[in-house]
Protein backbone atom coordinates (compact mmCIF):
# COMPACT_ATOMS: atom_id res chain seq x y z
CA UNK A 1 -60.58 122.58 -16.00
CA UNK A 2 -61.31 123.20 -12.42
CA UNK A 3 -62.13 127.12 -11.88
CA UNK A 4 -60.41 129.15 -9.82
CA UNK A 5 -61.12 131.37 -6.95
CA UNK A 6 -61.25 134.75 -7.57
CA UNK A 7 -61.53 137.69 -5.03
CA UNK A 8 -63.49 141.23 -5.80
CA UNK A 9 -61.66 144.27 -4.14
CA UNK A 10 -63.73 147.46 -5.05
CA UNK A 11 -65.06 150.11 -2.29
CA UNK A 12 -68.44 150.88 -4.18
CA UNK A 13 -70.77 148.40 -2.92
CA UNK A 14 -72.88 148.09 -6.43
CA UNK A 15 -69.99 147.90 -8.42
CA UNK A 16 -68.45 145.22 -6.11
CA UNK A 17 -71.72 143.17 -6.07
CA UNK A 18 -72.18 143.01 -9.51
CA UNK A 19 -68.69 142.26 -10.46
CA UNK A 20 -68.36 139.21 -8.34
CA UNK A 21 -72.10 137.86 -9.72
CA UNK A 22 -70.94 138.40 -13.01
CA UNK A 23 -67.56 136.16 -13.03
CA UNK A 24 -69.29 133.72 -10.48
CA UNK A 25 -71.42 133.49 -14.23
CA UNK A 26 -68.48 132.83 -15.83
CA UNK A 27 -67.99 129.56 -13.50
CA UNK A 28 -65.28 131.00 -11.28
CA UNK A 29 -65.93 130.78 -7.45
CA UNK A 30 -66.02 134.25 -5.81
CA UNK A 31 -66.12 136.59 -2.79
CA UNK A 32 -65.39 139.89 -1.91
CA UNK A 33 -63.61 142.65 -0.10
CA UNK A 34 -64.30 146.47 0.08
CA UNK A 35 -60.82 147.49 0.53
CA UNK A 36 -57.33 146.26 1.13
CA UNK A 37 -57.87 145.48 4.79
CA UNK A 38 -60.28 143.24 4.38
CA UNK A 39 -58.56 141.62 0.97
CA UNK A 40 -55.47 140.65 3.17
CA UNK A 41 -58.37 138.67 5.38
CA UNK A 42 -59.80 137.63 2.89
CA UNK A 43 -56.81 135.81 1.23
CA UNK A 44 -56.03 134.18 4.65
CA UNK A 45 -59.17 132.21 4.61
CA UNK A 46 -60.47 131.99 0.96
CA UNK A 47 -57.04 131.70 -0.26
CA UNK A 48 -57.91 133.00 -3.78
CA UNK A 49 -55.82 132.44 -6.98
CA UNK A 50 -56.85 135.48 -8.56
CA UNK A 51 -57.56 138.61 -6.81
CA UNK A 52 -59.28 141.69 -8.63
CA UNK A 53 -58.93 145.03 -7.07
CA UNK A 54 -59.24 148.50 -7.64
CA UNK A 55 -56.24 151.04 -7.44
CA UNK A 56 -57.87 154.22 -5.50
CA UNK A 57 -59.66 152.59 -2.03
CA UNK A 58 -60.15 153.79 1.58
CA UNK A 59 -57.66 152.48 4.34
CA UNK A 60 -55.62 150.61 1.83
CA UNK A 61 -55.35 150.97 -1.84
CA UNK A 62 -54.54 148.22 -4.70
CA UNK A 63 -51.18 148.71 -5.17
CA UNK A 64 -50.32 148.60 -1.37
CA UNK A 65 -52.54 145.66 -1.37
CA UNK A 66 -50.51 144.21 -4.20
CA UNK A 67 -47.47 145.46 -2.19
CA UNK A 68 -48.34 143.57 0.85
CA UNK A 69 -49.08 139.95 -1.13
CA UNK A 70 -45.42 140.27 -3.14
CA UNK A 71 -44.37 140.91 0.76
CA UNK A 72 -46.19 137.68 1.73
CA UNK A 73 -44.60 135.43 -1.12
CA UNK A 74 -48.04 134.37 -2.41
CA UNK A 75 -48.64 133.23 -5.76
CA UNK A 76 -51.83 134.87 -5.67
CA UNK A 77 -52.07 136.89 -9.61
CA UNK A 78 -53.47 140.53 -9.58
CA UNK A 79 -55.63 142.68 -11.70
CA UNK A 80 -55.62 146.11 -11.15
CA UNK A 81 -59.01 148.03 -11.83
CA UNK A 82 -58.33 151.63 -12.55
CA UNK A 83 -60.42 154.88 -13.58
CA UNK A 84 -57.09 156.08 -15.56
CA UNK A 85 -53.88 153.83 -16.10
CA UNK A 86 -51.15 156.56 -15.42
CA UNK A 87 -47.44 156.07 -15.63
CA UNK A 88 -46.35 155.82 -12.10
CA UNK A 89 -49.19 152.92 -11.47
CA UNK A 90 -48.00 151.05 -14.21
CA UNK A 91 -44.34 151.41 -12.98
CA UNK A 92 -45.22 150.04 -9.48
CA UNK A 93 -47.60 147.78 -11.10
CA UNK A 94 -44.74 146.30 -13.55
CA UNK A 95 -42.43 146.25 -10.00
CA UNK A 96 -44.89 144.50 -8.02
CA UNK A 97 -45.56 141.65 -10.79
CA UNK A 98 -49.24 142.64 -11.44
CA UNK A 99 -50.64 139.91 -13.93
CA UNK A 100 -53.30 142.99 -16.18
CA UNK A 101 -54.87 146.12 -16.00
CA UNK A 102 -58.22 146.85 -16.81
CA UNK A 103 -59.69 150.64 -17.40
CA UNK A 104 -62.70 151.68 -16.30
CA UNK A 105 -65.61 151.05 -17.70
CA UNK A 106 -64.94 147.80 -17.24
CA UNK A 107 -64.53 145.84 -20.62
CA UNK A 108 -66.47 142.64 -19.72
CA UNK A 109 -65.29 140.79 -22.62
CA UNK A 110 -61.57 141.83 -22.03
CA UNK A 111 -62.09 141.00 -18.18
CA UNK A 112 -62.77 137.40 -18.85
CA UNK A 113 -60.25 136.80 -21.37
CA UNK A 114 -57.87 138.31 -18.59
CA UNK A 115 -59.07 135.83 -16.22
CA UNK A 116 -59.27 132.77 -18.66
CA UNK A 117 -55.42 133.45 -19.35
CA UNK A 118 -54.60 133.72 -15.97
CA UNK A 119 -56.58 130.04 -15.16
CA UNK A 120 -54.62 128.52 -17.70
CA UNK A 121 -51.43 129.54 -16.77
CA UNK A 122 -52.40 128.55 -13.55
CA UNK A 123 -53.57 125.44 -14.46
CA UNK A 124 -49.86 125.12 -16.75
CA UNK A 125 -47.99 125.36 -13.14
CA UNK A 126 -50.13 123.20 -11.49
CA UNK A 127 -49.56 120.28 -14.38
CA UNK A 128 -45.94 121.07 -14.59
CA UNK A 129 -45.12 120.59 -10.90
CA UNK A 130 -47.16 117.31 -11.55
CA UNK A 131 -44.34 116.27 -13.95
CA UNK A 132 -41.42 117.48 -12.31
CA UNK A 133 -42.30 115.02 -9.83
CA UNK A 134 -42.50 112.89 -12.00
CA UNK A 135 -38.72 113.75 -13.52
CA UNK A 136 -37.55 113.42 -9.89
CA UNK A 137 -39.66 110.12 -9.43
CA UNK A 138 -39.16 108.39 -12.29
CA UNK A 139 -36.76 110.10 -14.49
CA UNK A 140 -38.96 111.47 -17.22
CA UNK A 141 -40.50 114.01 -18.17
CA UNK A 142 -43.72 114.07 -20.45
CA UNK A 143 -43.04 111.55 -23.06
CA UNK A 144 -38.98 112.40 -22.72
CA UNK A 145 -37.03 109.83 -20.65
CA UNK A 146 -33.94 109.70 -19.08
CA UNK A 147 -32.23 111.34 -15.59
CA UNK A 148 -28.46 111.88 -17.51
CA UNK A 149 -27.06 115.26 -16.75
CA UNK A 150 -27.74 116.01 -20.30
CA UNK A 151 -32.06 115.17 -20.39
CA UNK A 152 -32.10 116.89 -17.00
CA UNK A 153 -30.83 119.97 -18.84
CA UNK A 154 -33.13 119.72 -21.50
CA UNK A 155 -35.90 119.14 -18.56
CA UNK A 156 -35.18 122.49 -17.32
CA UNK A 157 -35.26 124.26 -20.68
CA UNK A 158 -38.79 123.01 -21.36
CA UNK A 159 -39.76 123.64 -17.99
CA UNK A 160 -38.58 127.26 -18.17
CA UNK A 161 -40.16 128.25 -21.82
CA UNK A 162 -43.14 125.55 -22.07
CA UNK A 163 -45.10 128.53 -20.37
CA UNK A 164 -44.49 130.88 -22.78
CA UNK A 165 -45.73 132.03 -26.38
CA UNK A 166 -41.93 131.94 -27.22
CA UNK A 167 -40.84 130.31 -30.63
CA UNK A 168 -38.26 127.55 -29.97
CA UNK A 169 -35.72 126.40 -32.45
CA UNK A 170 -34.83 122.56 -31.62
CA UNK A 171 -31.75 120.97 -33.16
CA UNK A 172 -29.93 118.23 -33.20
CA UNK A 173 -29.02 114.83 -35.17
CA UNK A 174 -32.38 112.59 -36.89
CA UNK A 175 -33.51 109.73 -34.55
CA UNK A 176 -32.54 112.16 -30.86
CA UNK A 177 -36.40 112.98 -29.85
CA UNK A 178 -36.98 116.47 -31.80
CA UNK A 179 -40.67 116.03 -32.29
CA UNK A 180 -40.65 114.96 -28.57
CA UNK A 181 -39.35 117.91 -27.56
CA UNK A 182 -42.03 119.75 -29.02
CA UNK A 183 -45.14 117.72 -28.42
CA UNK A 184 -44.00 118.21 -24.21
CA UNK A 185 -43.73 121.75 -25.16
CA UNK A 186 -46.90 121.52 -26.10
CA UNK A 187 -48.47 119.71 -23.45
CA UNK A 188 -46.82 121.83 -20.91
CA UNK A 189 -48.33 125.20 -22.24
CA UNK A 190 -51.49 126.94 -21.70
CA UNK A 191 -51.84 125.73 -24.89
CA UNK A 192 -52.06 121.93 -24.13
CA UNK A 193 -56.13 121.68 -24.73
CA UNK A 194 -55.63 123.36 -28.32
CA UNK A 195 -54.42 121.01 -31.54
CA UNK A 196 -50.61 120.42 -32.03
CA UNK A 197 -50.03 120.44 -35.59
CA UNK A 198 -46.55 118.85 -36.92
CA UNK A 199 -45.65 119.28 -40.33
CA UNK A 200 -42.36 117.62 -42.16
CA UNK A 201 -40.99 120.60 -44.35
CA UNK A 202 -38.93 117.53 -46.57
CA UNK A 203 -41.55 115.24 -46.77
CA UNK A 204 -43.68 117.63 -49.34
CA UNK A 205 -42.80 118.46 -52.33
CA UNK A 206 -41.74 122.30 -52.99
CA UNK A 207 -44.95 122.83 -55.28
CA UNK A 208 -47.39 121.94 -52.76
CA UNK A 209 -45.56 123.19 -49.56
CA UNK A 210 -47.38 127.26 -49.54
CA UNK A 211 -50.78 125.04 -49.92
CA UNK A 212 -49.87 122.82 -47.26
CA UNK A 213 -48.68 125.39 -44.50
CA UNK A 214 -50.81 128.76 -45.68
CA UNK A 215 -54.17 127.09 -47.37
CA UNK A 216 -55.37 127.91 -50.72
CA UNK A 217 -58.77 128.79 -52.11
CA UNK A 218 -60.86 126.96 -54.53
CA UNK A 219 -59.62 127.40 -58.19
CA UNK A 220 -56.17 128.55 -56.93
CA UNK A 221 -54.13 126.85 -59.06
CA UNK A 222 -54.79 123.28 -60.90
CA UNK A 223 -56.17 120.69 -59.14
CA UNK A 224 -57.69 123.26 -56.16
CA UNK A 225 -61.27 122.22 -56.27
CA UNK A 226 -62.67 123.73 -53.30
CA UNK A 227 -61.14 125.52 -50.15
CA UNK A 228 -58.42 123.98 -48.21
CA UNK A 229 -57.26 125.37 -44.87
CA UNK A 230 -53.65 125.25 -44.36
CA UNK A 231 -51.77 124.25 -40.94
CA UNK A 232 -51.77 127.47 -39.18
CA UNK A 233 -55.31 127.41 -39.25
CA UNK A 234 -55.28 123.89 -38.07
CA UNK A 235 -53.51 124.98 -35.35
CA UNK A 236 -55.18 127.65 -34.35
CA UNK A 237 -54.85 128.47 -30.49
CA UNK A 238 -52.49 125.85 -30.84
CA UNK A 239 -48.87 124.44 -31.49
CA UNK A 240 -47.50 124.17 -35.08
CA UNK A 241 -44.34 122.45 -35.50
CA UNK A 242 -41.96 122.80 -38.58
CA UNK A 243 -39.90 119.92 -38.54
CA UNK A 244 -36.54 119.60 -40.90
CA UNK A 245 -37.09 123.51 -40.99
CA UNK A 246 -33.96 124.13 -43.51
CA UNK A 247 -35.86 122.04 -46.25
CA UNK A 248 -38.53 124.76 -46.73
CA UNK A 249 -38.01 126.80 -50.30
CA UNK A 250 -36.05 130.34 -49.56
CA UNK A 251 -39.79 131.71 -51.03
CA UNK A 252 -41.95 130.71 -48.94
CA UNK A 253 -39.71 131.35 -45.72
CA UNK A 254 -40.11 134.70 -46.36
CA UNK A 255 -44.15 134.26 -46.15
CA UNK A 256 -43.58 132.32 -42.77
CA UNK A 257 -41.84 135.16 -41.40
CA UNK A 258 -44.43 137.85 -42.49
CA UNK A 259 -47.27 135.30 -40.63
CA UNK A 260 -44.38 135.19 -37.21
CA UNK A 261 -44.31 138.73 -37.63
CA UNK A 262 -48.16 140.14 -38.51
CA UNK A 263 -50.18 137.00 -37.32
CA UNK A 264 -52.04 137.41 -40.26
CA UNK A 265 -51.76 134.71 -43.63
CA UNK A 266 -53.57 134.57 -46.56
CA UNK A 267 -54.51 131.90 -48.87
CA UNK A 268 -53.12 131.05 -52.17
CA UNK A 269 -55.61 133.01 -54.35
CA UNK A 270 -57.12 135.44 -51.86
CA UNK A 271 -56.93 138.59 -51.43
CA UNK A 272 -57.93 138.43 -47.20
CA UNK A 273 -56.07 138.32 -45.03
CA UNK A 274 -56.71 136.14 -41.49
CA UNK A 275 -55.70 136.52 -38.19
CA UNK A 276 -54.15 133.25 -36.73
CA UNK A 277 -52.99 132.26 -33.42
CA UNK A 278 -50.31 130.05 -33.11
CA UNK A 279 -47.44 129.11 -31.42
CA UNK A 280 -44.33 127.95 -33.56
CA UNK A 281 -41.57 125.80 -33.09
CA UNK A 282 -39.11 124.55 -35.35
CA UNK A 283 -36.91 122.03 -35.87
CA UNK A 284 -33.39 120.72 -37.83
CA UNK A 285 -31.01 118.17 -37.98
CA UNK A 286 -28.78 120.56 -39.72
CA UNK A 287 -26.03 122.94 -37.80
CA UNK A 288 -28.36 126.59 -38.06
CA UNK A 289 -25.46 128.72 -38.89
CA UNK A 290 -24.34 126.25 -41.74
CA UNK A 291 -27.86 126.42 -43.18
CA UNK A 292 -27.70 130.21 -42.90
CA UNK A 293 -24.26 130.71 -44.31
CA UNK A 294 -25.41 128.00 -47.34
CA UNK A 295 -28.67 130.11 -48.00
CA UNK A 296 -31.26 127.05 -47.05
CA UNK A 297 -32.29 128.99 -43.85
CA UNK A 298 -32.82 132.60 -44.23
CA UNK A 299 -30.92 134.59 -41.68
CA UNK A 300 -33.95 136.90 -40.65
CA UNK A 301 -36.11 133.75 -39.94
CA UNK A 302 -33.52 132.00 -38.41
CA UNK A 303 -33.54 134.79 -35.56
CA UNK A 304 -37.03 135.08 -35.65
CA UNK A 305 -37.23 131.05 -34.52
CA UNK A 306 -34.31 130.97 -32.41
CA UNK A 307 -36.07 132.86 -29.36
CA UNK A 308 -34.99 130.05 -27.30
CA UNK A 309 -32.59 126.73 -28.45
CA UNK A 310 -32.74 123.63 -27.47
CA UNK A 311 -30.26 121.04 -28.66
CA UNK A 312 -30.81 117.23 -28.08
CA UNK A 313 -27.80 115.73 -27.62
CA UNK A 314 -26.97 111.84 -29.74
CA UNK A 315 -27.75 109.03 -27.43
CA UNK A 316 -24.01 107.97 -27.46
CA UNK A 317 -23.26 111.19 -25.13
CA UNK A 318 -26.37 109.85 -22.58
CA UNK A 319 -25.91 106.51 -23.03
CA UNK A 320 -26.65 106.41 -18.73
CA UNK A 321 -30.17 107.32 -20.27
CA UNK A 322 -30.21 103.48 -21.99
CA UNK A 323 -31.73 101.54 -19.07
CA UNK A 324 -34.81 104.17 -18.84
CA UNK A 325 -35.44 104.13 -22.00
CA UNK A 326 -35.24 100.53 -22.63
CA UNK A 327 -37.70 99.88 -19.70
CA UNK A 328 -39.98 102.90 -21.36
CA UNK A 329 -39.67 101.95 -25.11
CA UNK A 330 -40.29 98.05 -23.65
CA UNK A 331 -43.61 99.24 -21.94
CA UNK A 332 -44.95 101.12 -24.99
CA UNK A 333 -43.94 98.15 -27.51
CA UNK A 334 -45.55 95.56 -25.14
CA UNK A 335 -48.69 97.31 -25.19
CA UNK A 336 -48.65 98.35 -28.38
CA UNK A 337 -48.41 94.54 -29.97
CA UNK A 338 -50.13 92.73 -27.01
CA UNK A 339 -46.90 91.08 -25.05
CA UNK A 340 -45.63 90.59 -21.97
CA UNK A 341 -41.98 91.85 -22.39
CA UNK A 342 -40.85 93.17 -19.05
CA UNK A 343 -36.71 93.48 -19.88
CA UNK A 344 -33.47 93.17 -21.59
CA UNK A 345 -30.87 90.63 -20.46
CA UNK A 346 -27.27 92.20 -19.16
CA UNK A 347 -25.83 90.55 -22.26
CA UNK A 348 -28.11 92.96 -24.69
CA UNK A 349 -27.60 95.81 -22.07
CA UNK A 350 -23.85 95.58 -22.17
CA UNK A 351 -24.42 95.37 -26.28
CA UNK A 352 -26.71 98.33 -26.29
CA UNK A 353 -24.52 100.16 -23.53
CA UNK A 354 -20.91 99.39 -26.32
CA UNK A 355 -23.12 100.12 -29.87
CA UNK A 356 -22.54 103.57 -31.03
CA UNK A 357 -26.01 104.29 -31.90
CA UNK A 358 -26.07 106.37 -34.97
CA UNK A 359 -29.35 106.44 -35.99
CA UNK A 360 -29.99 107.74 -31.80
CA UNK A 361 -33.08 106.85 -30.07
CA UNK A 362 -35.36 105.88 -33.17
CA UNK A 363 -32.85 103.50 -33.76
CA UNK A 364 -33.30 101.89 -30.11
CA UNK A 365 -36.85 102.05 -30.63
CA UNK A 366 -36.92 100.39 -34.23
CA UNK A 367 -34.61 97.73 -32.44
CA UNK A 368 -36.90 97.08 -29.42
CA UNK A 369 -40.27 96.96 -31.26
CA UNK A 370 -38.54 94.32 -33.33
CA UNK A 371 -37.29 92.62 -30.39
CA UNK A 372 -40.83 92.29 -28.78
CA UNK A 373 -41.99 91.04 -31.75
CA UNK A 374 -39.94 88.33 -31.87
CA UNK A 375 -39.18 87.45 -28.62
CA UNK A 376 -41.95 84.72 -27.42
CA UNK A 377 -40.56 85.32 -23.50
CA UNK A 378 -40.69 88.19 -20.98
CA UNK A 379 -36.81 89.00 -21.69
CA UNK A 380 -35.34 90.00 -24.70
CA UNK A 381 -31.69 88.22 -25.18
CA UNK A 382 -29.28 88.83 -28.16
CA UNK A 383 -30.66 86.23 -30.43
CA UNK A 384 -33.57 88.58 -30.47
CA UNK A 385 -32.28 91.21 -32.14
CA UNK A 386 -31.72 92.33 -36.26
CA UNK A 387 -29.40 90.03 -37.52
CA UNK A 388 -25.65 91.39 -37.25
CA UNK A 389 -26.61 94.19 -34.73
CA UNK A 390 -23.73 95.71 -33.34
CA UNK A 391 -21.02 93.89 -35.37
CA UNK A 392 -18.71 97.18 -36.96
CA UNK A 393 -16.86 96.63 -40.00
CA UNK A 394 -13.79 98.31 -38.92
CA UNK A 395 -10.74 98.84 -41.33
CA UNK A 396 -7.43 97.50 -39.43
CA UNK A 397 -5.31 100.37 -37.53
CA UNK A 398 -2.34 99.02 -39.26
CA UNK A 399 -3.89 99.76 -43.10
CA UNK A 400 -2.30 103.14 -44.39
CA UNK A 401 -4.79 103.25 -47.01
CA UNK A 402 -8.00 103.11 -44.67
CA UNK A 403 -9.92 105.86 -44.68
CA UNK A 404 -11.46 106.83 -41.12
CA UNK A 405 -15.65 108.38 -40.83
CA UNK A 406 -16.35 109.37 -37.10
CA UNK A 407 -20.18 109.13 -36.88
CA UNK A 408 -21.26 113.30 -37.63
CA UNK A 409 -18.51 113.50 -40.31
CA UNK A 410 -20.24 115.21 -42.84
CA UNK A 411 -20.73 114.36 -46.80
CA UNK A 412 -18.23 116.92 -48.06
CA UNK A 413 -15.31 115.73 -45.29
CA UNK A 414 -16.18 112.15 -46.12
CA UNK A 415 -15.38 113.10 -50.15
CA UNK A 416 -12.97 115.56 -49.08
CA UNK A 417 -10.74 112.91 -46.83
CA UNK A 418 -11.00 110.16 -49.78
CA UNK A 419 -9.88 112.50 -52.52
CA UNK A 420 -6.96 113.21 -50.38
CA UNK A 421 -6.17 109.74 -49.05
CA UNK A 422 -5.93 107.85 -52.70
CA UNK A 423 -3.86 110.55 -53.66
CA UNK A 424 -1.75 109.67 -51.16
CA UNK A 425 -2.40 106.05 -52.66
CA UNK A 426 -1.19 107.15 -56.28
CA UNK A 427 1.70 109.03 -55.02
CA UNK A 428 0.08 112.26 -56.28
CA UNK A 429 -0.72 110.72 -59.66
CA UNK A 430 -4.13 112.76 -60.11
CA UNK A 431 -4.86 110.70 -63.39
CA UNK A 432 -4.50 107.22 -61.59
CA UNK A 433 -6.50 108.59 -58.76
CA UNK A 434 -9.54 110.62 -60.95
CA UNK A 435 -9.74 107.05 -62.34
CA UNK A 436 -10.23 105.03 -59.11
CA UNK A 437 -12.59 107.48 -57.83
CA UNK A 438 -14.80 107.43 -61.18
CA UNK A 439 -14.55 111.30 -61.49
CA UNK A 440 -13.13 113.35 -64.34
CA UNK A 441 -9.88 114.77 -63.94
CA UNK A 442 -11.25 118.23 -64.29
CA UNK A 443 -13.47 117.54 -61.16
CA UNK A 444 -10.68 116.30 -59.30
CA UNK A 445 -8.67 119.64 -60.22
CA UNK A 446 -11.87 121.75 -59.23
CA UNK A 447 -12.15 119.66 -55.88
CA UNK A 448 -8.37 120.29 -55.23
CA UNK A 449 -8.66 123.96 -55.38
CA UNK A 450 -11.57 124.00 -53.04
CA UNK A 451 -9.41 122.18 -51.01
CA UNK A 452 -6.47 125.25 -51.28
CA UNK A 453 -4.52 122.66 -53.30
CA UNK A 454 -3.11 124.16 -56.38
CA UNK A 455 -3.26 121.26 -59.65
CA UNK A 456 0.54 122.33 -60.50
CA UNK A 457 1.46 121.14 -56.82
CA UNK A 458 3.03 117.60 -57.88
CA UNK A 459 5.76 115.70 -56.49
CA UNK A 460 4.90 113.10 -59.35
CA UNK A 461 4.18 113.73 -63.44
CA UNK A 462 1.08 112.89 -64.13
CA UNK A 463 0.51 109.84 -67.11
């Protein structure tokens, strides 16, 4: 990382000296200024990023000073210096955006973890507006493609909390980019130089799964044969991402939100505890307030997570994304298996651009890798793709007995819609109908009074 400037504001001459020595140590450039005056100077021509000033100075004090840069738009960040923090400086310290206080005597240590924030941060901005330009150029952002009002709204989520230490709860249908979402996160934070640590919450099995996220110590349980670090700890200073979130067991939610809460986790089979630092996001493919009312997602974590949403949309409502992220996907599969496939012919577009796409934008993927694969040219045409892509089997309008699935309907609909509709079939004739369906007729009774159907409601005796 390139260091930033910073600027010394302090009246005592000593005091100012050795203050800008000591963070030119640190690898920061450095000059100084004995009051506010000469700061405002100062900033003209050494244009500082940082500027480090004391509160009580002769001809102009720090918050004045910090007064006059808010008054000159700069996006210079301040630290105040003060002999005793009192309530009014703080309120026209808060007012004035002041990045930090520091009390006199100085805290070194604290000083330089100020200022190493502050560079990051800085540095954060200075990569972001690199990939906005990007997203205006090109129509991506990070890894994320596309330039549909929908991924432009997701742009400008990330944008606004990538910055922060905020937990973010991303949702939305398997295959739309959730792991995406958080890896350019990720890469947008301060904390892009630090590990990003994904974890599948459905991929492991229940037993393992405190292990896995917490860490365990040797002899723990069976099988623990020496010390394992969990994935907080592998994250540490990092990202952690807890993908298919409603999959984790009730208990150890619970733990997770004592570690969101404290910052502190212990083992399996200690009795320490450790500090961690770690950002968290999340992620589901089921509807949060489903998985809370259900009991998979506790309601206390659930608003714990859920500092800021984001919701990735199916690709069939951005399908203007397709083109970009054929071109993208193309690039990346090219490279990845060593061709030379620059496009898609307008007879695969217009299939791509008509296909429903339920399995989103893995599915795309899955389709172009094979494509590349296959295809011994620089343009992939239809004969290229799986065998039987985009042919629907779709019952006839005219069929009274067809039984219509939107892609999104959900298990319990689907059931819930063919229990009714060979009903209709049978005329009613629950015994007829239990037996085409392969269920008892007492689960067909129970499943009718879910529905609010009473059994004794029958236009036709039952054989």
């Amino acid at each position: 990382m390139t260091q930033e400037r910073v600027l010394i504001v302090e009246d005592e001459e000593n005091e100012r000296t050795g203050l800008a020595e000591l963070v030119s140590s640190w690898g920061y450039r450095t000059d100084t200024a004995a009051d506010g005056l000469e700061a405002l100077e100062k900033v003209a021509t050494f244009s500082p990023a940082i500027v480090v000033t004391d509160v009580k100075m002769p001809r102009m004090g720090g918050i004045e000073l910090a007064e006059r840069l808010a008054d000159l738009s700069t996006s210079v960040a301040v630290v105040m210096v003060t002999a005793q923090k009192t309530t009014e400086t703080a309120f026209h310290a808060g007012r004035l955006g002041v990045q930090d206080y520091i009390e006199k005597p100085i805290d070194f240590r604290r000083l330089r973890s100020i200022l190493t924030n502050i560079a990051e941060i800085l540095h954060a901005r200075t990569e972001n507006e690199s990939l906005r330009r990007s997203l205006r150029d090109k129509g991506a952002l990070g890894r994320l493609v596309g330039s549909s009002p929908k991924m432009l709204e997701i742009f400008h989520l990330i944008e606004m909390v990538a910055p922060s230490t905020a937990s973010v709860l991303i949702t939305g249908a398997s295959g739309t980019g959730k792991e995406l979402v958080a890896r350019t996160i990720h890469d947008m934070s301060p904390r892009r130089n630090k590990p990003f640590v994904p974890i599948n919450c459905a991929a492991i099995p229940e037993t393992l799964i405190e292990s896995e996220i917490f860490g365990h110590e040797k002899g723990a349980f069976t099988g623990a044969l020496e010390r394992r670090v969990g994935c907080f700890e592998l994250a540490e200073g990092g990202t952690l991402l807890l993908d298919e979130i409603g999959e984790m067991p009730v208990g150890t939610q619970a733990k997770l939100l004592r570690v969101l809460e404290d910052h502190k986790l212990r083992r399996l089979g200690s009795k320490v505890e450790t500090s961690v630092d770690v950002r968290v996001l999340a992620a589901t493919n089921k509807v949060p307030d489903d998985a809370v009312a259900s009991g998979e997602l506790r309601e206390d974590l659930y608003y714990r997570l859920n500092v800021f949403n984001i919701d990735m949309p199916p690709l069939r409502e951005h399908k203007d994304d397709i083109r970009d992220l054929v071109k993208s996907l193309l690039a990346e599969m090219s490279q990845k298996h060593d061709r030379k496939v620059a496009d898609v012919s307008e007879a695969v577009l217009n299939l791509f651009q008509s296909y429903s796409w339920p399995g989103n934008v893995r599915e795309l993927r899955n389709t172009l890798e094979r494509a590349v694969i296959v295809c011994e040219g620089g343009l992939v045409e239809t004969k290229h793709l799986p065998p039987g892509f985009g042919q629907h089997v779709r019952p006839a309008v005219h069929d009274p007995d067809a039984v219509h699935l939107g892609v999104g309907t959900t298990v319990e609909e689907a059931e819930k819609q063919l229990i009714l509709k060979t009903l209709q079939a049978t005329t009613n004739n629950k015994t007829k109908a239990a037996e085409i369906l392969g269920i008892s007729l007492k689960t067909l009774h129970n499943k009718l009074k879910e529905y609010g159907r009473a059994p004794d409601a029958l236009t036709v005796p039952e054989e």
